[in-house]
Protein backbone atom coordinates (compact mmCIF):
# COMPACT_ATOMS: atom_id res chain seq x y z
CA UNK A 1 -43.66 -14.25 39.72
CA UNK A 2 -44.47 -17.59 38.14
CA UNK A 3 -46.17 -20.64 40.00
CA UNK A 4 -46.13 -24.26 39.04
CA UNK A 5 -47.25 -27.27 40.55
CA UNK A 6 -45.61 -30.73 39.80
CA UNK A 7 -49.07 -33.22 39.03
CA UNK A 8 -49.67 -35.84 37.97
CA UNK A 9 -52.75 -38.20 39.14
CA UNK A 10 -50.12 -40.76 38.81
CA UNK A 11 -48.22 -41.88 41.67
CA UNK A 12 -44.31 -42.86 41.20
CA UNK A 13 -43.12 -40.19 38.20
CA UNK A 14 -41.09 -38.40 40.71
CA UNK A 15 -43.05 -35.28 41.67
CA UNK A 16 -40.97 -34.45 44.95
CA UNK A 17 -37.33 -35.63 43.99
CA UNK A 18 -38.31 -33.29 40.90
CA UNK A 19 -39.53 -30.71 43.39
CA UNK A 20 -36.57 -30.61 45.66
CA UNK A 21 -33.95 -31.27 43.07
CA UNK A 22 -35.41 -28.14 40.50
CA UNK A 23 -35.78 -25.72 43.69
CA UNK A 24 -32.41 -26.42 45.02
CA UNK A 25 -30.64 -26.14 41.63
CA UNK A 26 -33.25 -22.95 40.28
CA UNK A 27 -32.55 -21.05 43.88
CA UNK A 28 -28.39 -21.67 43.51
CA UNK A 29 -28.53 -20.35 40.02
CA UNK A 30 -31.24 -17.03 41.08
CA UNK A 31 -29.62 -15.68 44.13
CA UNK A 32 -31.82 -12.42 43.14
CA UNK A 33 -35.20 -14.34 43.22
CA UNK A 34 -36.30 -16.50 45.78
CA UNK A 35 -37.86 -19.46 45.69
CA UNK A 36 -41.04 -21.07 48.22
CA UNK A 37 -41.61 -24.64 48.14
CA UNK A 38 -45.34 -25.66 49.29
CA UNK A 39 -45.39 -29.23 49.66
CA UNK A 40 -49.57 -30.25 49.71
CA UNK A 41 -48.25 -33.83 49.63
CA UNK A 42 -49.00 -35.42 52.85
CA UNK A 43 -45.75 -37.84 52.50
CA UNK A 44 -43.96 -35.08 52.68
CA UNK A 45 -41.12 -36.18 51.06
CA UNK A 46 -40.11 -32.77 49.56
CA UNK A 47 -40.00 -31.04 52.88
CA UNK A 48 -37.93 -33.93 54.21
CA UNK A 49 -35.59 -33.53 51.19
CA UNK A 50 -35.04 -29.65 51.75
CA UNK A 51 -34.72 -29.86 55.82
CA UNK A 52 -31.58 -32.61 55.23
CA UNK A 53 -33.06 -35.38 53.88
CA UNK A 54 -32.76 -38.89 55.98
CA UNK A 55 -33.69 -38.88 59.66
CA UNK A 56 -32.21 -35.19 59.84
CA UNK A 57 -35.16 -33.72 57.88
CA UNK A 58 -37.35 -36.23 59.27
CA UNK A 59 -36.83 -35.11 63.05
CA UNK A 60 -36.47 -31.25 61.80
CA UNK A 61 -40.51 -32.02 59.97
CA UNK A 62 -41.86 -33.58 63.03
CA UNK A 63 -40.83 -30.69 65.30
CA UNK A 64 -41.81 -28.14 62.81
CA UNK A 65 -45.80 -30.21 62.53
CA UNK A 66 -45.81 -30.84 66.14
CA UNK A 67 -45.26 -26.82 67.08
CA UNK A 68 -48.57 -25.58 68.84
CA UNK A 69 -49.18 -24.02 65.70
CA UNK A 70 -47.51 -26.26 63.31
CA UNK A 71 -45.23 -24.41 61.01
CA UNK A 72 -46.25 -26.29 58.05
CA UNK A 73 -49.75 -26.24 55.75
CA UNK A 74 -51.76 -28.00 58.06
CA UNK A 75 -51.35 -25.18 60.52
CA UNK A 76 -51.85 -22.43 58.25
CA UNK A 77 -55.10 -24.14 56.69
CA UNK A 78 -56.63 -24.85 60.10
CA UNK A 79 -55.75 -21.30 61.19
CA UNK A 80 -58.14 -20.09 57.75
CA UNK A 81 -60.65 -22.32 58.03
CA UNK A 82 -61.05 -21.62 61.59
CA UNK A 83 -61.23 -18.06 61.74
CA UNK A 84 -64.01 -18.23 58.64
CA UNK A 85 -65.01 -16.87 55.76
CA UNK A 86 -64.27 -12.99 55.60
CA UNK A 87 -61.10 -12.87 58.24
CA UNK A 88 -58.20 -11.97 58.06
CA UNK A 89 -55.79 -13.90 56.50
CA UNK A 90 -52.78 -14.93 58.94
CA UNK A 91 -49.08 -13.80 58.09
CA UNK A 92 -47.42 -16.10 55.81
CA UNK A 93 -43.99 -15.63 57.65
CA UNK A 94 -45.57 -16.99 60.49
CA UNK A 95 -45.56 -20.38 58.81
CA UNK A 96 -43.03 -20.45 56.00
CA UNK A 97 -39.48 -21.20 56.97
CA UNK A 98 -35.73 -20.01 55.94
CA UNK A 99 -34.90 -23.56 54.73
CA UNK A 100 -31.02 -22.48 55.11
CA UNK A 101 -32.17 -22.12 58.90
CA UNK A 102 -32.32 -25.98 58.90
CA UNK A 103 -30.01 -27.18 56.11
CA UNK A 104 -26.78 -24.76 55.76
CA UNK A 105 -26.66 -27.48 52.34
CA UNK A 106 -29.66 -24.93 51.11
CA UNK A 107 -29.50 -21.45 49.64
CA UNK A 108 -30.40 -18.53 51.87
CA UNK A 109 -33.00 -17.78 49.12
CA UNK A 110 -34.76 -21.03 49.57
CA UNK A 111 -37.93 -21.09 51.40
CA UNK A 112 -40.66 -24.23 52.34
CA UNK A 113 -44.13 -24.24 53.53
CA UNK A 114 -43.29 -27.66 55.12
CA UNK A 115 -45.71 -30.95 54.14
CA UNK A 116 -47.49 -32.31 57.09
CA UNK A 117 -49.04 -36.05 57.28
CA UNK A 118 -51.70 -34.98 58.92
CA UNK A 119 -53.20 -33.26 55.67
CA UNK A 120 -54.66 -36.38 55.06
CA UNK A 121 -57.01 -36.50 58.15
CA UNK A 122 -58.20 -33.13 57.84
CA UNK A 123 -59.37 -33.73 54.55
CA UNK A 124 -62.70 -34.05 55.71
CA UNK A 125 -62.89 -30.87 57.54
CA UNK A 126 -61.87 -29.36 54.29
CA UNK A 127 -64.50 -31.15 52.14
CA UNK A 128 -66.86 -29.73 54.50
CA UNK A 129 -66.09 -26.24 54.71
CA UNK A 130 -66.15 -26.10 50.96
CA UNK A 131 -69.57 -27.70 51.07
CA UNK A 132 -71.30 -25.62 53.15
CA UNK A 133 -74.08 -23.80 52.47
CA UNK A 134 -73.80 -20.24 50.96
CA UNK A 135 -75.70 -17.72 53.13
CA UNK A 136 -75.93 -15.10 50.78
CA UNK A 137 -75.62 -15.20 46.66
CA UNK A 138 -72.21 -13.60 47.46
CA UNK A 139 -70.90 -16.47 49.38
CA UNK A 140 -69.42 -19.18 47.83
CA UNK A 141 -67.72 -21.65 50.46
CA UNK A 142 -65.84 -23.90 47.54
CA UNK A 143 -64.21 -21.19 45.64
CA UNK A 144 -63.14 -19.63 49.04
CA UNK A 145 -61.63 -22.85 49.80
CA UNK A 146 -59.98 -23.60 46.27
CA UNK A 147 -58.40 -20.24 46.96
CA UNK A 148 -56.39 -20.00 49.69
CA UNK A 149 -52.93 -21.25 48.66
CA UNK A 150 -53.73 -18.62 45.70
CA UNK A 151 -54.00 -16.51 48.10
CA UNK A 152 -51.30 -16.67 50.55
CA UNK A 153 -48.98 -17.22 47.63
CA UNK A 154 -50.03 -13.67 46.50
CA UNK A 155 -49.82 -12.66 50.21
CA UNK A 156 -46.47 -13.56 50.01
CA UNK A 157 -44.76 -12.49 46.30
CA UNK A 158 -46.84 -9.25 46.41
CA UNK A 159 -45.01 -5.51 46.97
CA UNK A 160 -41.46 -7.64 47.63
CA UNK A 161 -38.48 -6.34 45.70
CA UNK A 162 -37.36 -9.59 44.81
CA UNK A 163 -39.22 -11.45 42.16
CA UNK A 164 -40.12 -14.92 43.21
CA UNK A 165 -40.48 -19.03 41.76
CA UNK A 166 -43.27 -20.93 43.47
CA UNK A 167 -43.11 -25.01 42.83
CA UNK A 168 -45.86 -26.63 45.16
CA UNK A 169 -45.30 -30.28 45.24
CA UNK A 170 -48.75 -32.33 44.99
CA UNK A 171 -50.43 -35.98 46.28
CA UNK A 172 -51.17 -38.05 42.77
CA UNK A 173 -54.79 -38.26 44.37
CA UNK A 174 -57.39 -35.66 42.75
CA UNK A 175 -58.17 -34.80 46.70
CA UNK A 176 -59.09 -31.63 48.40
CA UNK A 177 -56.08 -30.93 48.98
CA UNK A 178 -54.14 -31.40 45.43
CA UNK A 179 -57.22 -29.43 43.93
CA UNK A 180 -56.06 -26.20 46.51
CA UNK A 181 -52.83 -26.99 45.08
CA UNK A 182 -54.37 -26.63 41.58
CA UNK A 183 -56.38 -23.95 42.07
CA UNK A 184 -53.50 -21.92 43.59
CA UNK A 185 -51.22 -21.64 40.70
CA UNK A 186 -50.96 -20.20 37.08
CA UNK A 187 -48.97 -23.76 35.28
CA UNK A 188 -48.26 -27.23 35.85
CA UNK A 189 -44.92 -29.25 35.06
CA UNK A 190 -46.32 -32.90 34.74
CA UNK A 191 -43.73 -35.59 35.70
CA UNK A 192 -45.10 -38.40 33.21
CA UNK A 193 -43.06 -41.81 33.02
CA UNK A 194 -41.78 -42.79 29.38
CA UNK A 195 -43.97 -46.02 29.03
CA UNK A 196 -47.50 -46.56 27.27
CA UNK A 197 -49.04 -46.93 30.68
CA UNK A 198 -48.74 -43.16 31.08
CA UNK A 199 -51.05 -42.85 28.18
CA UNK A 200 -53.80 -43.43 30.36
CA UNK A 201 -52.53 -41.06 32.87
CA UNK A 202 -51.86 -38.27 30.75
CA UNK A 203 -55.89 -38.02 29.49
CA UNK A 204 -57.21 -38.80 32.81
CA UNK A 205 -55.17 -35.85 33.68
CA UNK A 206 -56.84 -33.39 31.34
CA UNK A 207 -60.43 -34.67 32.16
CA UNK A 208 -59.72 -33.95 35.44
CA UNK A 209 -59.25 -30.71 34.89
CA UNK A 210 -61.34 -30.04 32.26
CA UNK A 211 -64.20 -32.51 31.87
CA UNK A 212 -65.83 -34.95 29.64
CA UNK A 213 -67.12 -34.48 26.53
CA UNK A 214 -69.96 -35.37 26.74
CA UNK A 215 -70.16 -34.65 31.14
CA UNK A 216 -71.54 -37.60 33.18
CA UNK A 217 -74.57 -37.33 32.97
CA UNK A 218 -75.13 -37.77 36.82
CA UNK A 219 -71.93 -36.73 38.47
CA UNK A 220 -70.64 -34.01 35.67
CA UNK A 221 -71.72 -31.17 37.56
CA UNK A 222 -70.03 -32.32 40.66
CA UNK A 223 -66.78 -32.23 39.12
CA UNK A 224 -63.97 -30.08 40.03
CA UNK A 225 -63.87 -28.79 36.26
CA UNK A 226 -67.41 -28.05 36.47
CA UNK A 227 -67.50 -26.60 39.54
CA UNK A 228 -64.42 -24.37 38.57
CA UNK A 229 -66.36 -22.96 35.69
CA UNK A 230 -69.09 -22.05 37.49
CA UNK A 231 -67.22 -20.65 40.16
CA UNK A 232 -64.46 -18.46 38.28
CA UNK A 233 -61.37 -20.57 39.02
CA UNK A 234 -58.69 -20.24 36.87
CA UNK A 235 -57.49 -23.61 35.47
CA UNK A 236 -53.48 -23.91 34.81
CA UNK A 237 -52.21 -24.02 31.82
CA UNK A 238 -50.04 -26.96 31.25
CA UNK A 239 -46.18 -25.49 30.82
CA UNK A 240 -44.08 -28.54 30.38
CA UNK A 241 -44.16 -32.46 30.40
CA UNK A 242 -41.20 -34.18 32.28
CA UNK A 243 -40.31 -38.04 30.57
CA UNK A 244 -38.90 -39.20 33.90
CA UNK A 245 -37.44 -42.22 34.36
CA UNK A 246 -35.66 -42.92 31.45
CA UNK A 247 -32.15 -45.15 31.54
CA UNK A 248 -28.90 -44.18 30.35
CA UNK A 249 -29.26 -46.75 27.73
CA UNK A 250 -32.07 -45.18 25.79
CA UNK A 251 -31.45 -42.64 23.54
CA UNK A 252 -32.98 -39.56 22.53
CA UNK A 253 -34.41 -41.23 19.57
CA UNK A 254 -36.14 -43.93 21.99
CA UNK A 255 -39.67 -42.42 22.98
CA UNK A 256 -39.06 -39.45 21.14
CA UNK A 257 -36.38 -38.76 24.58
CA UNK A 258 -38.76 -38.36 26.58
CA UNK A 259 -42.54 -39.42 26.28
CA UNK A 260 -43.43 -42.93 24.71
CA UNK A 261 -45.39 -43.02 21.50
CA UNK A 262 -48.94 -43.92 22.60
CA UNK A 263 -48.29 -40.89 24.98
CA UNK A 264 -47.10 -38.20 22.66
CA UNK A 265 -49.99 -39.22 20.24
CA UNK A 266 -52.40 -38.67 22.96
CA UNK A 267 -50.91 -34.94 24.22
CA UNK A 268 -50.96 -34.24 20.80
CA UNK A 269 -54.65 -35.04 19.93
CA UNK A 270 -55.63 -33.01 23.19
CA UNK A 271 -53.45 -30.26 22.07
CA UNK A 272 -55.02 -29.51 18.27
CA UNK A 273 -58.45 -29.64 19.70
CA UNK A 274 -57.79 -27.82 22.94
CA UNK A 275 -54.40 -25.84 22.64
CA UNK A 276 -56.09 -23.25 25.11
CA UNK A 277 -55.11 -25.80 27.70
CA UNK A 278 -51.34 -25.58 27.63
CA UNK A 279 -49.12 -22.63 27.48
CA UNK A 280 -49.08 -20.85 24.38
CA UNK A 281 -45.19 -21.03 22.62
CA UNK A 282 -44.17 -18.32 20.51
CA UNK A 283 -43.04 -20.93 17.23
CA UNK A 284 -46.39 -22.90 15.94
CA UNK A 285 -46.71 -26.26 16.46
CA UNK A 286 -48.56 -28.22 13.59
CA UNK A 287 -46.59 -32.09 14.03
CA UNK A 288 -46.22 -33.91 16.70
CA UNK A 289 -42.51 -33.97 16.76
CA UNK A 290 -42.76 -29.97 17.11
CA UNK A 291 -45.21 -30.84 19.76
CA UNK A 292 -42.80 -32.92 21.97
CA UNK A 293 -40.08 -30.71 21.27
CA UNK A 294 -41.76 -27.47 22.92
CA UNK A 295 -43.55 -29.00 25.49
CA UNK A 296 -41.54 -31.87 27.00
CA UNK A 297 -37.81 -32.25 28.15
CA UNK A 298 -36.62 -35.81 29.12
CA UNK A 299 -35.36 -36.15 32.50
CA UNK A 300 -32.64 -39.32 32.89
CA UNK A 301 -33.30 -41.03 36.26
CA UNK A 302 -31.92 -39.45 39.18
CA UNK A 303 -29.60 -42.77 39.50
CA UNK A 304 -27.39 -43.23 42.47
CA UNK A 305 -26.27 -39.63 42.27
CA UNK A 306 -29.76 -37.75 42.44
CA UNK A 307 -30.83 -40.06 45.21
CA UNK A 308 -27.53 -39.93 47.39
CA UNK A 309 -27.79 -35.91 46.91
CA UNK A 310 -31.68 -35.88 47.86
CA UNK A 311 -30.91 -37.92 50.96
CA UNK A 312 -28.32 -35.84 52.17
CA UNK A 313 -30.43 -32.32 51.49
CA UNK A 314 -27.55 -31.44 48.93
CA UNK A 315 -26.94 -29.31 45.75
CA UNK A 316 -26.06 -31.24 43.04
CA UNK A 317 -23.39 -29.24 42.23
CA UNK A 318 -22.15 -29.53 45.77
CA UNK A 319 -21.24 -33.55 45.33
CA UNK A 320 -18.09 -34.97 43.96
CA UNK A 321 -16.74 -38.21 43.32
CA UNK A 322 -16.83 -40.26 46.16
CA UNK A 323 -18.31 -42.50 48.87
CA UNK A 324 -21.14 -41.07 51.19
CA UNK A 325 -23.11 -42.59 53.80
CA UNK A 326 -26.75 -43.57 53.67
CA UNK A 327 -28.64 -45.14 56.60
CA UNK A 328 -25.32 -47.15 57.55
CA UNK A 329 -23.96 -48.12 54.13
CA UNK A 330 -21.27 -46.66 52.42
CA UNK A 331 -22.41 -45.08 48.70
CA UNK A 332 -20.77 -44.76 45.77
CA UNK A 333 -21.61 -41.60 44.14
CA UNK A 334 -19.81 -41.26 40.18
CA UNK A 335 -18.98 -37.84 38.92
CA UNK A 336 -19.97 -38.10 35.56
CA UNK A 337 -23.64 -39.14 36.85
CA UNK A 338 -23.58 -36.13 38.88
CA UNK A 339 -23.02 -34.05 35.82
CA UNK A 340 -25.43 -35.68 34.06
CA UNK A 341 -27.95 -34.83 36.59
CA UNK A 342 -27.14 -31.37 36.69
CA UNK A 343 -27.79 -31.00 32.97
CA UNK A 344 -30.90 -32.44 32.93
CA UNK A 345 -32.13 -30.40 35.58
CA UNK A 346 -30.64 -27.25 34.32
CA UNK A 347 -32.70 -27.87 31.33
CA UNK A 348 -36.10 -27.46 33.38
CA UNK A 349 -34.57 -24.95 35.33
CA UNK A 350 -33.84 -22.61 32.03
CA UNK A 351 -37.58 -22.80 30.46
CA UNK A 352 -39.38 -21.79 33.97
C-alpha cells in the first residue's frame, strides 16, 4: 500500500483534475489493486469529478453530505471527534463509497471518501479538539487529531487481499484539515505550475513542513513542523513534482519540461542540504538536471480533452473523436489531444 497526497499551498496547479484524472486512469490499468480517493478539499471538486462530473456528481455529492450521517469526511470526522479520545473507531465502509455505484464511467475498483463543503465550518471544532488540554502525560489531543485519516486509511488497506493506492486530494490552505491530510500519508505528488512564481511556492512548501532555520522566534514552536517533532508525526517524503500547465507549444527543453528555472534551482538547493526530505531514488543525483529528471514529470494541460472527460466523470481512454455536450454547448473533443493526455498521465501513473 502506498499513500500520496496531491499539495501544494498554492491554489490553481490542478490538484483535483490531477486527482481524478490519475485515479481513474491508475484504477483502469490495476484491476487487482484498488484505489480510495479522500478528497479533504472542501470544493470538492474531485468527488464531483468521480460521481459524473457536472450537475450529475453535483446532485449525487449533495445527497451523499446531506445523509443523516453524511457519507463523506465530514461525517466520519464528526463521528471521531464525537465519540472521543480512546473509542472506537467507526467502520470505514460505512462512509466510503463504490464510486462505480454512482458513475458506471468508473472502475468497480474505484473507491471515494466523498469531499464535503462543510469541512470548512467545522474547522474550528477541529482546532479545538486538537487544542485541548492533555489530562494525563499520555494524552496528546493534537497528534490524536493529526492521526485519524492515518488511521482509517490503515483501517481500511489492512488484512485485505488486494493491495491498495490511496491519493487524498488537499485545500492549498495549510488548515486543519490539509495538515490531517498530511499527517495521514507516507508521500506527496506536488502539482507546481511551470512559471517563476512557483518558486515562492515550492520553499514555502518545505517550511511548512519542516520549519525555519533559524524558527520564529515567537511562533516557531507553534508550528505544525514543530509540533510534529515533538509529537512523533511522520512527515512525507516528497515523491514527485508535477510541471502542470504547460502548452503544447513549449518543448521539453523549455523549463527543463516541466519546472521553470528559478524553481528547479530552488528544489535543488533544498534537496543537497536536506535530501532526507524527498524520496530516496536508487541512481544518485549530484546536478540539477539529474535532479529534475528523477523527481519531476511535466504534465501538458489537460486542454479541451482532459476537461470535457473530467466533466463527464470519464476515462480518458473511454473518449474518441467527437462532439460532447457541456452545460448546453456542443464540445469539440480532438483525438490526438486525448492521446496526449493519456500519455502524460500514464507517466505519473507508472512511477507510483
Amino acid at each position: 500500500m502506498h499513500s500520496y497526497a496531491l499539495w501544494n499551498n498554492k491554489g490553481g496547479v490542478g490538484k483535483s483534475t490531477i486527482t481524478f484524472h490519475l485515479a481513474m486512469r491508475y484504477a483502469e490499468l490495476h484491476s487487482n489493486r484498488n484505489v480510495l480517493v479522500i478528497d479533504l478539499c472542501p470544493q470538492a471538486n474531485s468527488s464531483m469529478m468521480l460521481l459524473g462530473g457536472g450537475p450529475i456528481g453535483e446532485q449525487y455529492l449533495i445527497d451523499l453530505c446531506s445523509e443523516a450521517t453524511p457519507k463523506s469526511v465530514v461525517g466520519y470526522l464528526s463521528t471521531v471527534i464525537s465519540s472521543g479520545r480512546g473509542a472506537s473507531l467507526p467502520n470505514p465502509s460505512d462512509y466510503i463509497i463504490k464510486v462505480n455505484k454512482y458513475n458506471s464511467n468508473v472502475p468497480e475498483n474505484l473507491y471515494l471518501l466523498c469531499g464535503d463543503g462543510n469541512l470548512e465550518p467545522m474547522a474550528p471544532a477541529i482546532n479545538e479538539a486538537a487544542s485541548a488540554k492533555s489530562l494525563t502525560p499520555k494524552d496528546k489531543p493534537w497528534k490524536w487529531i493529526q492521526e485519524i485519516i492515518k488511521k482509517f486509511i490503515s483501517n481500511v488497506t489492512t488484512n485485505d487481499e488486494k493491495d491498495w493506492l490511496v491519493l487524498v486530494d488537499t485545500n492549498p490552505s495549510f488548515s486543519i484539515y490539509t495538515q490531517i491530510a498530511i499527517s495521514g500519508v507516507e508521500r506527496i505528488l506536488t502539482p507546481i505550475n511551470a512559471d517563476d512564481s512557483s518558486k515562492t511556492a515550492a520553499s514555502a512548501l518545505i517550511a511548512l513542513l519542516h520549519g525555519t532555520i533559524p524558527p520564529h522566534p515567537i511562533y516557531g514552536s507553534w508550528t505544525y513542523a514543530a509540533m510534529a517533532a515533538e509529537q512523533g508525526i511522520n512527515i512525507p517524503k516528497i515523491h514527485l513534482l508535477i510541471g502542470n500547465r504547460l502548452t503544447q507549444f513549449e518543448g521539453s527543453a523549455t523549463a527543463y519540461g516541466a519546472l521553470s528555472d528559478a524553481t528547479a534551482s530552488s528544489l535543488f538547493d533544498i534537496f543537497k542540504i536536506h535530501p532526507e526530505y524527498f524520496v530516496s531514488r536508487t541512481t544518485a543525483i549530484a546536478t540539477k538536471e539529474s535532479f529534475i529528471a528523477n523527481y519531476s514529470k511535466p504534465l501538458r494541460d489537460f486542454n479541451t480533452a482532459g476537461v470535457v472527460c473530467a466533466h463527464l466523470g470519464r476515462l480518458l481512454s473511454s473518449m474518441s473523436q467527437g462532439y460532447y455536450p457541456v452545460y448546453g454547448e456542443s464540445v469539440k473533443v480532438n483525438a490526438d489531444k486525448i492521446k496526449e493526455c493519456i500519455k502524460a498521465i500514464d507517466a505519473i501513473a507508472s512511477i507510483i
